[in-house]
ModelCIF file with pLDDT and N, C-alpha, C, O atoms, coordinates in Angstrom:
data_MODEL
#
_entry.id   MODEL 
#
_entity.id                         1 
_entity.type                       polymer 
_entity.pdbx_number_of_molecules   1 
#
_entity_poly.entity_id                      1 
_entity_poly.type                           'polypeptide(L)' 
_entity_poly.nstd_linkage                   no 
_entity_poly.nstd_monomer                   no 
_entity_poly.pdbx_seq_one_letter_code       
;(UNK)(UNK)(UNK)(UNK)(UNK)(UNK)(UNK)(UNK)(UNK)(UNK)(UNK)(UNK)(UNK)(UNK)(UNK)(UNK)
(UNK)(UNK)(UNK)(UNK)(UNK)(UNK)(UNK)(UNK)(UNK)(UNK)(UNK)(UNK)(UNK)(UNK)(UNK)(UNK)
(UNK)(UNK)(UNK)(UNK)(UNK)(UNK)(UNK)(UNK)(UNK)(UNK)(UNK)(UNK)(UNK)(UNK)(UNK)
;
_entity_poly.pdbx_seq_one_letter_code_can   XXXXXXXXXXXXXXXXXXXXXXXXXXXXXXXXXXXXXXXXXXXXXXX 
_entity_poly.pdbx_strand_id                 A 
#
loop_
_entity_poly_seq.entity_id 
_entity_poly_seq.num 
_entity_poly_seq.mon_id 
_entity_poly_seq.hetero 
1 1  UNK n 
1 2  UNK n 
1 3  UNK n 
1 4  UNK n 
1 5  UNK n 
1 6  UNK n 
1 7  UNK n 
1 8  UNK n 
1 9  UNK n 
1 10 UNK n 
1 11 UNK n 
1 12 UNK n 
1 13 UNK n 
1 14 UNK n 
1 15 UNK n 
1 16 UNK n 
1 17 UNK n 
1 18 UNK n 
1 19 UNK n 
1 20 UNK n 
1 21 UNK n 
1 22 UNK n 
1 23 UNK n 
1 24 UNK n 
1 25 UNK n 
1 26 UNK n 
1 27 UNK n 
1 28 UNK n 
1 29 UNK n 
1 30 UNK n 
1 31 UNK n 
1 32 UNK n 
1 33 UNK n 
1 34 UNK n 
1 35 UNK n 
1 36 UNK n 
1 37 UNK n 
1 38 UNK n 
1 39 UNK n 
1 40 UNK n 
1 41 UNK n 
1 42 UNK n 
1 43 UNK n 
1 44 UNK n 
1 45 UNK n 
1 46 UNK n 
1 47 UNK n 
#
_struct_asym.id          A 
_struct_asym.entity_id   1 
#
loop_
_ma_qa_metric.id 
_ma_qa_metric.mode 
_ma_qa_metric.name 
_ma_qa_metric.software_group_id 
_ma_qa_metric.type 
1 global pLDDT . pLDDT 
2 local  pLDDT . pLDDT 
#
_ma_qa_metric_global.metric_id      1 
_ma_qa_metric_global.metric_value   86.11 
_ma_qa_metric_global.model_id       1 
_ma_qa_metric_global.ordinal_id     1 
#
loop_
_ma_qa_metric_local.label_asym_id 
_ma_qa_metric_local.label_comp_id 
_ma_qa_metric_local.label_seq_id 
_ma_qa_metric_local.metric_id 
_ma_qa_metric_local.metric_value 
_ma_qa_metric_local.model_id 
_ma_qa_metric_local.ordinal_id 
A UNK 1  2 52.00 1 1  
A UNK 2  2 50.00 1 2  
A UNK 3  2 53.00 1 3  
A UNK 4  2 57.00 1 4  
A UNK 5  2 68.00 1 5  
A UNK 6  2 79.00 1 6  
A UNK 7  2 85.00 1 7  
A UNK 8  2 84.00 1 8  
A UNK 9  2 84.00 1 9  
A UNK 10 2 89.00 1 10 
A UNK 11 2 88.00 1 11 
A UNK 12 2 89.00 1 12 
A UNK 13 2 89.00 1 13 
A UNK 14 2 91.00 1 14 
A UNK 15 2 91.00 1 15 
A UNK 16 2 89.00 1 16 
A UNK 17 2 92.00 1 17 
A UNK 18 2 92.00 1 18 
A UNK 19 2 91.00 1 19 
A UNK 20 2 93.00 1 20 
A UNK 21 2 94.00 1 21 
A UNK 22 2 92.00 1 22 
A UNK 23 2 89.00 1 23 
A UNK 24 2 91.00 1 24 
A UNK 25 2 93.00 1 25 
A UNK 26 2 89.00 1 26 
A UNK 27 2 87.00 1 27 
A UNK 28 2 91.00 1 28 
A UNK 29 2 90.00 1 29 
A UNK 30 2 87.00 1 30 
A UNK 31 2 89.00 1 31 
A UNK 32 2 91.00 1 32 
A UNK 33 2 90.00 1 33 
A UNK 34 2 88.00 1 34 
A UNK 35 2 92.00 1 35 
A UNK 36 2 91.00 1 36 
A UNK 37 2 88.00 1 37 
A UNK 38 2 89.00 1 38 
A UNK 39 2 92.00 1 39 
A UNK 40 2 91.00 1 40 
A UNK 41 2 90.00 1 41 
A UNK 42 2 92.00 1 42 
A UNK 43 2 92.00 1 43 
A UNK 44 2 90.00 1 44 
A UNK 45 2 90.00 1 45 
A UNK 46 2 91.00 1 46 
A UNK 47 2 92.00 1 47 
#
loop_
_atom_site.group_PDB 
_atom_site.id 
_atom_site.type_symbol 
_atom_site.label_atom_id 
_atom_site.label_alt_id 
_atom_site.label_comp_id 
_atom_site.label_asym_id 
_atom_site.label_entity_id 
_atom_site.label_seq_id 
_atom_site.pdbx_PDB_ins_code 
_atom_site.Cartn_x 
_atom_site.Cartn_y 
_atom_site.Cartn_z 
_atom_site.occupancy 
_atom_site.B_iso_or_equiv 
_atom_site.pdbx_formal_charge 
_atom_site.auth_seq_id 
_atom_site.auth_comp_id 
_atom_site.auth_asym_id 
_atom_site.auth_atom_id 
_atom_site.pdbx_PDB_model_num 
ATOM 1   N N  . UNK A 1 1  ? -5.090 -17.328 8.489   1.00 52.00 ? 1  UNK A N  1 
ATOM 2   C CA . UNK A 1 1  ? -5.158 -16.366 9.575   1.00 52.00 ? 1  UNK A CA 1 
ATOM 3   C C  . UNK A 1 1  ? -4.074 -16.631 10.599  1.00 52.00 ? 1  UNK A C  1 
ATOM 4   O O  . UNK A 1 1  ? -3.331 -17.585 10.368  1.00 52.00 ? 1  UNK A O  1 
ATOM 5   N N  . UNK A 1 2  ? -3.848 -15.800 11.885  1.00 50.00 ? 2  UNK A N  1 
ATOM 6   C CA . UNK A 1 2  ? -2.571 -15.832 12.821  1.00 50.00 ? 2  UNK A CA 1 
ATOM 7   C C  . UNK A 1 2  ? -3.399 -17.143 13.156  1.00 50.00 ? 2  UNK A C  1 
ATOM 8   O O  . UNK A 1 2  ? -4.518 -17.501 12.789  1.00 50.00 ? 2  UNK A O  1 
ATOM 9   N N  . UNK A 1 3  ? -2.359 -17.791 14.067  1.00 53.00 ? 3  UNK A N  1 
ATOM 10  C CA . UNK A 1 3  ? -2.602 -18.786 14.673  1.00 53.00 ? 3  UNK A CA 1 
ATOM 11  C C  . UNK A 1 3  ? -3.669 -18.872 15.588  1.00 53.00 ? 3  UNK A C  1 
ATOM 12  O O  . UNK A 1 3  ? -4.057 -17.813 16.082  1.00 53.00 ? 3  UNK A O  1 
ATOM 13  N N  . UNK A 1 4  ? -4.152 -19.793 15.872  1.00 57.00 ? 4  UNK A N  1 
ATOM 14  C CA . UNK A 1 4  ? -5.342 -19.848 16.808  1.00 57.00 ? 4  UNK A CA 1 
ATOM 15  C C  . UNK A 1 4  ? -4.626 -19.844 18.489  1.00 57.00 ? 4  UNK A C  1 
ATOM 16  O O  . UNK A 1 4  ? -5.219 -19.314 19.429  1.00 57.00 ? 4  UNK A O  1 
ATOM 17  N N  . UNK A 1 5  ? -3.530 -20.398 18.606  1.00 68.00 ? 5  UNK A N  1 
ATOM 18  C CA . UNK A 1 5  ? -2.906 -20.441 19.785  1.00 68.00 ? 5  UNK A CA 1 
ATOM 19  C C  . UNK A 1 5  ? -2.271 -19.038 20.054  1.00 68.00 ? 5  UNK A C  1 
ATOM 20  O O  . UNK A 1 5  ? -1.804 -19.105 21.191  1.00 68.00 ? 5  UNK A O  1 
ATOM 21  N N  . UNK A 1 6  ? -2.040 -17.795 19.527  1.00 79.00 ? 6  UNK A N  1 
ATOM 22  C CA . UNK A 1 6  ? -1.845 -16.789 19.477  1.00 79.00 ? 6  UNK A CA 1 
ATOM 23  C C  . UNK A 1 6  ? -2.237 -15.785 20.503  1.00 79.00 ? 6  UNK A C  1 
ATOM 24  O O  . UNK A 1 6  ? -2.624 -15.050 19.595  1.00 79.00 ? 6  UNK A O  1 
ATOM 25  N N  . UNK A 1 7  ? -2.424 -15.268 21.293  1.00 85.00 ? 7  UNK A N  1 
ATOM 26  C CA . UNK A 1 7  ? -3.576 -14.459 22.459  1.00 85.00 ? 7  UNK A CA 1 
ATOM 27  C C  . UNK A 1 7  ? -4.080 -13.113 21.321  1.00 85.00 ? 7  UNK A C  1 
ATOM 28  O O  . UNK A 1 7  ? -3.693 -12.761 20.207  1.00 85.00 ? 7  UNK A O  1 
ATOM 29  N N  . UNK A 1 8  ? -5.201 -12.596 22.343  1.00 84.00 ? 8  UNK A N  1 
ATOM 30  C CA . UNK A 1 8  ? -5.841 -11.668 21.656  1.00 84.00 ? 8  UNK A CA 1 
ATOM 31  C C  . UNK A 1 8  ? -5.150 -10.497 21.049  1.00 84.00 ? 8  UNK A C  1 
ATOM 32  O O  . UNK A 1 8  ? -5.438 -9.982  19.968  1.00 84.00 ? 8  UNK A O  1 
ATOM 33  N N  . UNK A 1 9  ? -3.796 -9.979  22.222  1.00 84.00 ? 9  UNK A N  1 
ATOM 34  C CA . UNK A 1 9  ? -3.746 -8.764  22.010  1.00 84.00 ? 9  UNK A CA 1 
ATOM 35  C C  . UNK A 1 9  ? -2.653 -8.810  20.905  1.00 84.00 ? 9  UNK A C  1 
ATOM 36  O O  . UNK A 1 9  ? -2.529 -7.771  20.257  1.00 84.00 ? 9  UNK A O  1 
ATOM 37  N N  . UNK A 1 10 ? -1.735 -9.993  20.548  1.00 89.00 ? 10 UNK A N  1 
ATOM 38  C CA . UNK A 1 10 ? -1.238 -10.527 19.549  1.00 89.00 ? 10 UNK A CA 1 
ATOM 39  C C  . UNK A 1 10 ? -1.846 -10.645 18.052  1.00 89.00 ? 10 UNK A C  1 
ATOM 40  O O  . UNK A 1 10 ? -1.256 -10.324 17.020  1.00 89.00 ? 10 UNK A O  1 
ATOM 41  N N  . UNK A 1 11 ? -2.929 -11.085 18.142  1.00 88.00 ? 11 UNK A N  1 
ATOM 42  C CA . UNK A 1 11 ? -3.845 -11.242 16.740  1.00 88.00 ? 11 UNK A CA 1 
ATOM 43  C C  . UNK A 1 11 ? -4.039 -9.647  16.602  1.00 88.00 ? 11 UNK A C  1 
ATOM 44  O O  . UNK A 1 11 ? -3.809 -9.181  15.486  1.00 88.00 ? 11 UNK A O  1 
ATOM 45  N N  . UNK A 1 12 ? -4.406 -8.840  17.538  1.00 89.00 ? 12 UNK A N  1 
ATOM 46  C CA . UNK A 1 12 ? -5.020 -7.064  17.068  1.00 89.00 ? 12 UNK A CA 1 
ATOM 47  C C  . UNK A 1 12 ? -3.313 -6.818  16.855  1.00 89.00 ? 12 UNK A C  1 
ATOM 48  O O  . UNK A 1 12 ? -3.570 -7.153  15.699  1.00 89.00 ? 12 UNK A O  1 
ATOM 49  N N  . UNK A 1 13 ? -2.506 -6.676  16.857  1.00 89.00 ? 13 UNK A N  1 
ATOM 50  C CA . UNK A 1 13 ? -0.996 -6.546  16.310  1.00 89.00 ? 13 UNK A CA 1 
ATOM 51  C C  . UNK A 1 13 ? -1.272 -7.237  14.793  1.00 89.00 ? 13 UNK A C  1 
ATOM 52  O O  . UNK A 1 13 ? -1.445 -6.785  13.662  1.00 89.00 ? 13 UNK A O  1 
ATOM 53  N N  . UNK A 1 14 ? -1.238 -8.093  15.178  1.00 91.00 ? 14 UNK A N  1 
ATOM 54  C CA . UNK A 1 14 ? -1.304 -8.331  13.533  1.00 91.00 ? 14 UNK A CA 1 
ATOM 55  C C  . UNK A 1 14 ? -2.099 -8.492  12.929  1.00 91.00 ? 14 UNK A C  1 
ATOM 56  O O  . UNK A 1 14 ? -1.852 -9.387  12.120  1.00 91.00 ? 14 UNK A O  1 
ATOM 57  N N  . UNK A 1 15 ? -3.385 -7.946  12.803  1.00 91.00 ? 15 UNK A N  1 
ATOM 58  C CA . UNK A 1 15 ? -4.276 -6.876  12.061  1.00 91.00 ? 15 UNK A CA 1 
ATOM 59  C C  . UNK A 1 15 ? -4.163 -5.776  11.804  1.00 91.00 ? 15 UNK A C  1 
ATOM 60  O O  . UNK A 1 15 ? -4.504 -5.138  10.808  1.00 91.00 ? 15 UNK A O  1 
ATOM 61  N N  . UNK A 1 16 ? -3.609 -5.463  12.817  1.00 89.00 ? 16 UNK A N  1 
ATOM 62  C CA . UNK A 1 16 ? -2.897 -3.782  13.399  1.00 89.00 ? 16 UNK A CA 1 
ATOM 63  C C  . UNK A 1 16 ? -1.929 -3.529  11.891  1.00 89.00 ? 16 UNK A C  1 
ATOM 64  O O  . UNK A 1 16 ? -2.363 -2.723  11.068  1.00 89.00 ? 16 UNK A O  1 
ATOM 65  N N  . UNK A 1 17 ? -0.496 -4.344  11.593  1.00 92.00 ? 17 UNK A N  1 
ATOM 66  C CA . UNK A 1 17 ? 0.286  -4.539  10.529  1.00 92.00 ? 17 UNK A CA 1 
ATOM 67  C C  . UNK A 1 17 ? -0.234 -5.182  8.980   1.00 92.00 ? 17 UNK A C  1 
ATOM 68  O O  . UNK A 1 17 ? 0.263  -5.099  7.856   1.00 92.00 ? 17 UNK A O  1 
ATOM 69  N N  . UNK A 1 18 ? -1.489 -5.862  9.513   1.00 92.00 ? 18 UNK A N  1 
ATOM 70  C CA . UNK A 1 18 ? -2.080 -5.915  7.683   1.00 92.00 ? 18 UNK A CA 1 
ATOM 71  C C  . UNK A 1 18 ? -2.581 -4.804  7.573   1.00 92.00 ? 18 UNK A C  1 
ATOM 72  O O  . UNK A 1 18 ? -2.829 -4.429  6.427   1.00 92.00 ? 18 UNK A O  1 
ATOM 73  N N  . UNK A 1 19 ? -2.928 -3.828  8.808   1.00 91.00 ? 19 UNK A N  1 
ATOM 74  C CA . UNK A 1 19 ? -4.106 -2.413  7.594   1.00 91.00 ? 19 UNK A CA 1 
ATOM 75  C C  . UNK A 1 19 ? -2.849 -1.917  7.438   1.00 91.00 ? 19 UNK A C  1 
ATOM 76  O O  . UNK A 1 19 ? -2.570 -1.684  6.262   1.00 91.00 ? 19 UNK A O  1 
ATOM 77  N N  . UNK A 1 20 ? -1.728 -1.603  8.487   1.00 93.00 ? 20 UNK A N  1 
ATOM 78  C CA . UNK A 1 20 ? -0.850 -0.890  7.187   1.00 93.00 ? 20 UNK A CA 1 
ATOM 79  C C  . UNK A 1 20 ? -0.184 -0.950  6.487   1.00 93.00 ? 20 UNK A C  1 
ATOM 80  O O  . UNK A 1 20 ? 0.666  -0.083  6.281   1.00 93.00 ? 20 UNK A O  1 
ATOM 81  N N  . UNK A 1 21 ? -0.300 -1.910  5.903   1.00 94.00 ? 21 UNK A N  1 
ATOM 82  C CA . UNK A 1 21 ? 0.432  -2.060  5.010   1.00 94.00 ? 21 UNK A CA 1 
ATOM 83  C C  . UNK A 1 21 ? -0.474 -2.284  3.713   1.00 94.00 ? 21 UNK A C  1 
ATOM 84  O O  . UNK A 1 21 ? -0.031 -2.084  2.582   1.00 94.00 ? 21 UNK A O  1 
ATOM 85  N N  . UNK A 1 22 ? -1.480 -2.617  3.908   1.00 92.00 ? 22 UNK A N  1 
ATOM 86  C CA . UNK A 1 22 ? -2.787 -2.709  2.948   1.00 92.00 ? 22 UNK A CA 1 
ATOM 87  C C  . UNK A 1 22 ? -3.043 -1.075  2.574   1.00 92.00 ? 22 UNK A C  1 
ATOM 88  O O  . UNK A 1 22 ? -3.662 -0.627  1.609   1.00 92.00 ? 22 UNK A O  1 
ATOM 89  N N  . UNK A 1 23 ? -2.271 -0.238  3.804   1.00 89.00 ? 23 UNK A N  1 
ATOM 90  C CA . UNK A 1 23 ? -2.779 1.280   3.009   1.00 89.00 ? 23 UNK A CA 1 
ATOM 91  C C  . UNK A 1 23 ? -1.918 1.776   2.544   1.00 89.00 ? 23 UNK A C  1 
ATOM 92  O O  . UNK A 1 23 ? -2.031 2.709   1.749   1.00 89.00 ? 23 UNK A O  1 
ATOM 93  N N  . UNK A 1 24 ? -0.473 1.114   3.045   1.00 91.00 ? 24 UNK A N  1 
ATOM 94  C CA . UNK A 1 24 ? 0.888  1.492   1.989   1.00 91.00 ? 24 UNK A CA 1 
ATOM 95  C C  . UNK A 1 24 ? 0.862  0.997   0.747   1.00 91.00 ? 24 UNK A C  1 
ATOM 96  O O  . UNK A 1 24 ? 1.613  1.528   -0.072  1.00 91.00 ? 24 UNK A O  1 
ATOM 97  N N  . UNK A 1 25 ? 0.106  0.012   0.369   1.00 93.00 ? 25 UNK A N  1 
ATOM 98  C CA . UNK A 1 25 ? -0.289 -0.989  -1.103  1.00 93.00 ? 25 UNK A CA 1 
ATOM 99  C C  . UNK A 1 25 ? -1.092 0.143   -1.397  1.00 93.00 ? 25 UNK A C  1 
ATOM 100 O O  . UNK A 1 25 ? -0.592 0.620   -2.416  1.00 93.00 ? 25 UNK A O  1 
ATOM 101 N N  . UNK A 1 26 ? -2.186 0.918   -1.015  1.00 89.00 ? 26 UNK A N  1 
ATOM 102 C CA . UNK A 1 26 ? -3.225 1.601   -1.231  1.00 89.00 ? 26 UNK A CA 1 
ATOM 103 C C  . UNK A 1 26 ? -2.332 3.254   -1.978  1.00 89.00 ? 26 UNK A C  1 
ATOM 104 O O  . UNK A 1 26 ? -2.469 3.958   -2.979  1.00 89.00 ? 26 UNK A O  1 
ATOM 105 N N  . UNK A 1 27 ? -1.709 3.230   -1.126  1.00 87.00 ? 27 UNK A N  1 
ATOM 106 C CA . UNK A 1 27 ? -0.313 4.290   -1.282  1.00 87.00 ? 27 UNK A CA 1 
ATOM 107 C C  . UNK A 1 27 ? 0.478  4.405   -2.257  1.00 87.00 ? 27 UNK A C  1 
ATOM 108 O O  . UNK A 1 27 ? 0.294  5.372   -2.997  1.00 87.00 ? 27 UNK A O  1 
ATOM 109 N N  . UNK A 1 28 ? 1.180  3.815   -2.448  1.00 91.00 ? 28 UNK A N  1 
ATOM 110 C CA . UNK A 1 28 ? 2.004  2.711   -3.458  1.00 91.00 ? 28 UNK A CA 1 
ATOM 111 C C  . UNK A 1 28 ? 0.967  3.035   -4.921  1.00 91.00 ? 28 UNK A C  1 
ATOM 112 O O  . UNK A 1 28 ? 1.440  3.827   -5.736  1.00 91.00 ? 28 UNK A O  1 
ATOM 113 N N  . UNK A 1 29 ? 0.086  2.644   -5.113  1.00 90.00 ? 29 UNK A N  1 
ATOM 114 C CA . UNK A 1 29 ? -1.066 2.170   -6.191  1.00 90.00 ? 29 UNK A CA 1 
ATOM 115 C C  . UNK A 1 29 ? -1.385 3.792   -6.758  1.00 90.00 ? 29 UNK A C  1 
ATOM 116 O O  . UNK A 1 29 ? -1.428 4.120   -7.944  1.00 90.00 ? 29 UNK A O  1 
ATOM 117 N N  . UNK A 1 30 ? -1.582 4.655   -5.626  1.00 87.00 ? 30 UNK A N  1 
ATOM 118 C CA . UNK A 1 30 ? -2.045 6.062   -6.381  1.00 87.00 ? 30 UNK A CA 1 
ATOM 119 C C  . UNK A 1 30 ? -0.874 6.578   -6.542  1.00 87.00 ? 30 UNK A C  1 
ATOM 120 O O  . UNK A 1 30 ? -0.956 7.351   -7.497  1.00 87.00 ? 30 UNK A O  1 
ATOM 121 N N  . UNK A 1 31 ? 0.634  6.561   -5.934  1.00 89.00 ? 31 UNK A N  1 
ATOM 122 C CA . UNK A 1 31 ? 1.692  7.152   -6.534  1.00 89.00 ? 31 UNK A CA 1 
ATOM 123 C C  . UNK A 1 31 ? 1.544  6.754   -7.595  1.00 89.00 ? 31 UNK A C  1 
ATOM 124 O O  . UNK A 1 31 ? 1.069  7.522   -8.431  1.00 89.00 ? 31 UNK A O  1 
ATOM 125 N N  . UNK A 1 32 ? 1.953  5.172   -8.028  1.00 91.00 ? 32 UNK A N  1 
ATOM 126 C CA . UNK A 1 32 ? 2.436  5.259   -9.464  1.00 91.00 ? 32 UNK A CA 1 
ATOM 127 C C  . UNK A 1 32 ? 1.789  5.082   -10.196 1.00 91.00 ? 32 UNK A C  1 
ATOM 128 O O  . UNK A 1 32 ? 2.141  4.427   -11.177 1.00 91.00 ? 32 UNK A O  1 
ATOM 129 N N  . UNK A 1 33 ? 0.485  5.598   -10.069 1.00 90.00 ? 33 UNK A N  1 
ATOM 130 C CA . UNK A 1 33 ? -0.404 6.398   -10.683 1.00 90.00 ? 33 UNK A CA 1 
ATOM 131 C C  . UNK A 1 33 ? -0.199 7.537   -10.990 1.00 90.00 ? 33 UNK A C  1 
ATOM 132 O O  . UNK A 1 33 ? -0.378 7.741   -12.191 1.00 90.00 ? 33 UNK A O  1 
ATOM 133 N N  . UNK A 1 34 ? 0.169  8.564   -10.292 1.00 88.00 ? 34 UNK A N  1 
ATOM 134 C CA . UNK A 1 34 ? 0.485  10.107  -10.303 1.00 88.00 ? 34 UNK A CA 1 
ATOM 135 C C  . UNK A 1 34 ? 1.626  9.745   -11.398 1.00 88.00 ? 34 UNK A C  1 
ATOM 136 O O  . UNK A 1 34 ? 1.239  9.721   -12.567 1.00 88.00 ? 34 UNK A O  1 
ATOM 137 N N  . UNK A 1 35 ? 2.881  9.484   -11.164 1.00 92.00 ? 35 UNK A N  1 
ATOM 138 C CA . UNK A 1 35 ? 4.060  9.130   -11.456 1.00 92.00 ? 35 UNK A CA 1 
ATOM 139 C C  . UNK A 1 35 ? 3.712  8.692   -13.098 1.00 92.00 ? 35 UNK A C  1 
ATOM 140 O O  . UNK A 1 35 ? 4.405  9.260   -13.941 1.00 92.00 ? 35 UNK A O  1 
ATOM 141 N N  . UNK A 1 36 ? 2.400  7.453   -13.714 1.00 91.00 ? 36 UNK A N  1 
ATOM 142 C CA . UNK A 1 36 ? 2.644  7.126   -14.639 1.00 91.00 ? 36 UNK A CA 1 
ATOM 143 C C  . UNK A 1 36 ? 2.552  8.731   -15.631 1.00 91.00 ? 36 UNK A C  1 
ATOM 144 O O  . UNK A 1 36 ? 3.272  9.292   -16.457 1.00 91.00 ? 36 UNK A O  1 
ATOM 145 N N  . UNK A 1 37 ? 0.943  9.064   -14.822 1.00 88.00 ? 37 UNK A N  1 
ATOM 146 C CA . UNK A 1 37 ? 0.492  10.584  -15.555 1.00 88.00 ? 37 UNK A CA 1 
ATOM 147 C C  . UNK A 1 37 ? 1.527  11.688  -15.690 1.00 88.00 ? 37 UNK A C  1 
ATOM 148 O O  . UNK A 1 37 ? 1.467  12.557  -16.559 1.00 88.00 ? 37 UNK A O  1 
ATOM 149 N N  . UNK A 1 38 ? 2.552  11.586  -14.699 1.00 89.00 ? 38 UNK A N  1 
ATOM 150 C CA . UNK A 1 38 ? 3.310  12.731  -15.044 1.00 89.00 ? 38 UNK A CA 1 
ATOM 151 C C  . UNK A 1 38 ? 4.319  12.368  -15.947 1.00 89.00 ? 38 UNK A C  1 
ATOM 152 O O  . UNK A 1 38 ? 4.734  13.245  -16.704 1.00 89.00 ? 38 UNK A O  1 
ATOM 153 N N  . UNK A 1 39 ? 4.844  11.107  -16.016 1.00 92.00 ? 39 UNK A N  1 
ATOM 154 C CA . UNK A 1 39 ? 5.570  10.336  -17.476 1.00 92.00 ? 39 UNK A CA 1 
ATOM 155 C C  . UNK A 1 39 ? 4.924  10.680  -18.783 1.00 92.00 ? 39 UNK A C  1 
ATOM 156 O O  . UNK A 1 39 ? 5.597  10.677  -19.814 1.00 92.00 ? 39 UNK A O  1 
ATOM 157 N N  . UNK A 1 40 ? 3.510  11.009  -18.785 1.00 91.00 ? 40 UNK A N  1 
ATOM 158 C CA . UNK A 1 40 ? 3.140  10.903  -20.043 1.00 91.00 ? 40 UNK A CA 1 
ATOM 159 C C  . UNK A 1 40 ? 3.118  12.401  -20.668 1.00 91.00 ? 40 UNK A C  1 
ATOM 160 O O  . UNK A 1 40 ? 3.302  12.598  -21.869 1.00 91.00 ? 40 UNK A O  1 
ATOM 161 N N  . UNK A 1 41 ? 2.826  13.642  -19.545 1.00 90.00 ? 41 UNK A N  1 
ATOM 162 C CA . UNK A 1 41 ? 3.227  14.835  -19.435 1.00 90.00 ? 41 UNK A CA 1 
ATOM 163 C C  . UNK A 1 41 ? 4.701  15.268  -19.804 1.00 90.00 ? 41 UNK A C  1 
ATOM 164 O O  . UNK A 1 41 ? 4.999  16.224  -20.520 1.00 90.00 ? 41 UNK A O  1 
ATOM 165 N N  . UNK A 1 42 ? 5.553  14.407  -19.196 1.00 92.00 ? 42 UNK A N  1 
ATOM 166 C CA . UNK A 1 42 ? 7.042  14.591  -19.313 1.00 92.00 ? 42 UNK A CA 1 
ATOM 167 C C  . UNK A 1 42 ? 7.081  14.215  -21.286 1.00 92.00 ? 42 UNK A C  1 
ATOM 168 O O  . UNK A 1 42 ? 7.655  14.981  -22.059 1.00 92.00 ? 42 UNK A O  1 
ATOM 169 N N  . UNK A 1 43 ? 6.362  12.936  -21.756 1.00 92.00 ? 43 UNK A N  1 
ATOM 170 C CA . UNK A 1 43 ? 6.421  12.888  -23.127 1.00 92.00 ? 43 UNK A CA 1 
ATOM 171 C C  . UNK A 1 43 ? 5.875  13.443  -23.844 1.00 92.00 ? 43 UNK A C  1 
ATOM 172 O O  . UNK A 1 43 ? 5.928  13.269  -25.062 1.00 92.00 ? 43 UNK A O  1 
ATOM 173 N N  . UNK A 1 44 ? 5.204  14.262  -23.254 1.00 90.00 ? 44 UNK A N  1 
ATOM 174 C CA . UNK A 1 44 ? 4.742  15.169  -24.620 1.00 90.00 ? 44 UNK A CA 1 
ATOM 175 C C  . UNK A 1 44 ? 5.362  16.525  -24.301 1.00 90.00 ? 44 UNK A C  1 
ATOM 176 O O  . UNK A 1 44 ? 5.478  17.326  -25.228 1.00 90.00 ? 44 UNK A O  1 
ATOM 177 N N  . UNK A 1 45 ? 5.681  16.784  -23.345 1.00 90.00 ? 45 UNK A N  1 
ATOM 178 C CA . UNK A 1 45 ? 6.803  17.925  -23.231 1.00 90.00 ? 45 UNK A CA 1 
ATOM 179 C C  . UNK A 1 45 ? 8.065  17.504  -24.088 1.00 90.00 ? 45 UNK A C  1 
ATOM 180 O O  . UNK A 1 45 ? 8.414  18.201  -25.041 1.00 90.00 ? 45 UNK A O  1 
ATOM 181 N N  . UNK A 1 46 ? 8.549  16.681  -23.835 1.00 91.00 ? 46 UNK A N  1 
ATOM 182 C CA . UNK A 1 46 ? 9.963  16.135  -24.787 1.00 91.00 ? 46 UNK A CA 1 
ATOM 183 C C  . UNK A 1 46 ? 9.298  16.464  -26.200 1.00 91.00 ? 46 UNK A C  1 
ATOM 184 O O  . UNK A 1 46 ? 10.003 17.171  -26.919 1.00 91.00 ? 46 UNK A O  1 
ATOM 185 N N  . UNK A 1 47 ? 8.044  16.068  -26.734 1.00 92.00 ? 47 UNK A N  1 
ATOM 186 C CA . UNK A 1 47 ? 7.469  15.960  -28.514 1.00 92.00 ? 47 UNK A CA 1 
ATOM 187 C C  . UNK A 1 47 ? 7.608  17.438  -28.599 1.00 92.00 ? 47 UNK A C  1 
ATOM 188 O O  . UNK A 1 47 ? 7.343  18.024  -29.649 1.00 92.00 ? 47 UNK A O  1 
#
């Protein structure tokens, strides 16, 4: 965790920067998702 010597409004900053980026991972995860499904669309269009 942040440091314990850290102040409060410092630690909510960086909680603040793990959710977003935990929802850009979250983000990230269903694109290339979309992305794999439309690869597999794109290959059977090419067949």
């Amino acid at each position: 965790g942040p440091p314990r010597g850290i102040s409060k409004k410092l630690r909510s900053l960086v909680q603040e920067q793990k959710s977003i980026i935990s929802s850009l991972i979250s983000s990230c995860e269903e694109v290339l998702s979309q992305l794999g499904e439309y690869r597999g669309q794109l290959g059977d269009w090419k067949t």
